[in-house]
C-alpha atoms as a PDB file:
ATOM      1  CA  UNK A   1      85.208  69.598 108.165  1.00  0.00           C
ATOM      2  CA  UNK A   2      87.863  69.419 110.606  1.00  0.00           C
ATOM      3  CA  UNK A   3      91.464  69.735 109.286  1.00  0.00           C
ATOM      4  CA  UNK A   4      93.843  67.698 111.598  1.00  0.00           C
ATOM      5  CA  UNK A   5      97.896  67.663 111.115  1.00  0.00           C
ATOM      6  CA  UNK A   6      98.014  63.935 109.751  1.00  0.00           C
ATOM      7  CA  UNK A   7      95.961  65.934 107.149  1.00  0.00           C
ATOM      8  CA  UNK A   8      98.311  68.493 105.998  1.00  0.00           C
ATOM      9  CA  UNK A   9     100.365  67.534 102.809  1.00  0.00           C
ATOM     10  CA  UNK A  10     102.172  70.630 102.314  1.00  0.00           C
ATOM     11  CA  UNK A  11     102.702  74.446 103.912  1.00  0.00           C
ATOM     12  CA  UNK A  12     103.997  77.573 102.392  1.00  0.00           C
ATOM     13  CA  UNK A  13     105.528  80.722 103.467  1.00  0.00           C
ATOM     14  CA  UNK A  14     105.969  83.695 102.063  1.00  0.00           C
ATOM     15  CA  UNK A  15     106.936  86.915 103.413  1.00  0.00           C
ATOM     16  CA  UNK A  16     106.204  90.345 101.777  1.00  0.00           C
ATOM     17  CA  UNK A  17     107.325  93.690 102.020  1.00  0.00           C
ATOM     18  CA  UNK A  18     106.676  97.473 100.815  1.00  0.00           C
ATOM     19  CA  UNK A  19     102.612  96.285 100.232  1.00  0.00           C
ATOM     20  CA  UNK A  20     101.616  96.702  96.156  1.00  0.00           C
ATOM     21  CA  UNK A  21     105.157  98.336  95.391  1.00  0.00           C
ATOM     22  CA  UNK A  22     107.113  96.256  97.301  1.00  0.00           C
ATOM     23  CA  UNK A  23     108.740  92.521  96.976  1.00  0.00           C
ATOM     24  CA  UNK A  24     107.997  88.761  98.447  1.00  0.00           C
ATOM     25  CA  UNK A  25     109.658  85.723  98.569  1.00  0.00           C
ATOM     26  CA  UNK A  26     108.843  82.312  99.636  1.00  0.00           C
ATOM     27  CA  UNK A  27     110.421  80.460 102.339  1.00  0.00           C
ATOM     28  CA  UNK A  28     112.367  78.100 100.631  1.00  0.00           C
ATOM     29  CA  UNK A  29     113.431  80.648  97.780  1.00  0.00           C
ATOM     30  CA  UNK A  30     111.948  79.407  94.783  1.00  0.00           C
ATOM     31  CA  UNK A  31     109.962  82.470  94.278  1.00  0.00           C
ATOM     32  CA  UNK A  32     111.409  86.100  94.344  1.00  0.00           C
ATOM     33  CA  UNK A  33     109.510  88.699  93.146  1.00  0.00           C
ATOM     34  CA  UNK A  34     109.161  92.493  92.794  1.00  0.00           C
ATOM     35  CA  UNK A  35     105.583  93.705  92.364  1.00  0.00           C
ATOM     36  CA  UNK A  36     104.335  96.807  91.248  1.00  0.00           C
ATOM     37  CA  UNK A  37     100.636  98.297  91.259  1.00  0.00           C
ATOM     38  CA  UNK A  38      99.034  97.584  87.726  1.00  0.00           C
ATOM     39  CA  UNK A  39      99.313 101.384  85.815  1.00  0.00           C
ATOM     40  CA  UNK A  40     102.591 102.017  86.910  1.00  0.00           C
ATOM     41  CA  UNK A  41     105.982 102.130  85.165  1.00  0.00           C
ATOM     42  CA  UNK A  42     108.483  99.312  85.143  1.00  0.00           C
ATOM     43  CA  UNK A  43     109.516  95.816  85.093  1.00  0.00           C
ATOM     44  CA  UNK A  44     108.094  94.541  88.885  1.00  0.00           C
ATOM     45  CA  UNK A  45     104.999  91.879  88.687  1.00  0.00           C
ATOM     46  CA  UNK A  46     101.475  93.271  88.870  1.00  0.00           C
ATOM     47  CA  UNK A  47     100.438  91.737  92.411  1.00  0.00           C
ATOM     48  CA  UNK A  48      97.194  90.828  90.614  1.00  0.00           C
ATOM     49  CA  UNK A  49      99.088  88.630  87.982  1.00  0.00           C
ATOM     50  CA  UNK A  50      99.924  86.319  90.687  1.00  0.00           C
ATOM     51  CA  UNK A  51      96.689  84.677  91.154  1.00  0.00           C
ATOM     52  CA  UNK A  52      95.323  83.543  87.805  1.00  0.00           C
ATOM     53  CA  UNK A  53      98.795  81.274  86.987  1.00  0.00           C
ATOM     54  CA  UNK A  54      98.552  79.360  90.493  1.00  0.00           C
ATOM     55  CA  UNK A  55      94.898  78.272  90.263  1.00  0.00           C
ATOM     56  CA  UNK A  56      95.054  77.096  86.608  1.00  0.00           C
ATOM     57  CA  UNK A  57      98.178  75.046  87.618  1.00  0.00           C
ATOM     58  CA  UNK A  58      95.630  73.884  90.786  1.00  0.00           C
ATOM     59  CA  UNK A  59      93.001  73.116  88.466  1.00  0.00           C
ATOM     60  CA  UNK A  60      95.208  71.003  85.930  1.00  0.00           C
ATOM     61  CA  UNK A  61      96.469  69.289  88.732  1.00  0.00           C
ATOM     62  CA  UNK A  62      93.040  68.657  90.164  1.00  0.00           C
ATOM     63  CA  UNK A  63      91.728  67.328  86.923  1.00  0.00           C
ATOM     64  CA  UNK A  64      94.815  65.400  86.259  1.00  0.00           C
ATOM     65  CA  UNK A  65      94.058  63.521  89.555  1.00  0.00           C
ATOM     66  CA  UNK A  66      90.445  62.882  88.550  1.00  0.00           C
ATOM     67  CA  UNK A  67      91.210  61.902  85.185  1.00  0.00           C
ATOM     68  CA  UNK A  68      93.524  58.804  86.729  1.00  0.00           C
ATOM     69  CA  UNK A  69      90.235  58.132  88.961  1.00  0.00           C
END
């Protein structure tokens, strides 16, 4: 499949620093996170966390489309 520009409906951009024990944040500021590696001490978001939320909310939006179909 080839992906043209008319075809894009939406970029991100994040930029991340200090790898597992470090921080991101998104280019329009919306998310601002510390992360932490999972074992350790303290209140900074276990980078694996991350991933699970943002493909269920994928899914439920995916199925919400098909449902209207």
């Amino acid at each position: 499949m080839t992906m043209s520009l008319e075809n894009v409906l939406y970029t991100g951009k994040a930029h991340t620093t200090g790898g597992r024990n470090g921080a991101s944040r998104s280019s329009d500021g919306r998310l601002d996170i510390k992360l932490s590696s999972a074992g350790t001490p303290g209140t900074a978001l276990i980078r694996s966390s991350c991933s699970p939320p943002a493909g269920s909310a994928c899914f439920m939006g995916a199925m919400g489309l098909a449902a209207a179909k």
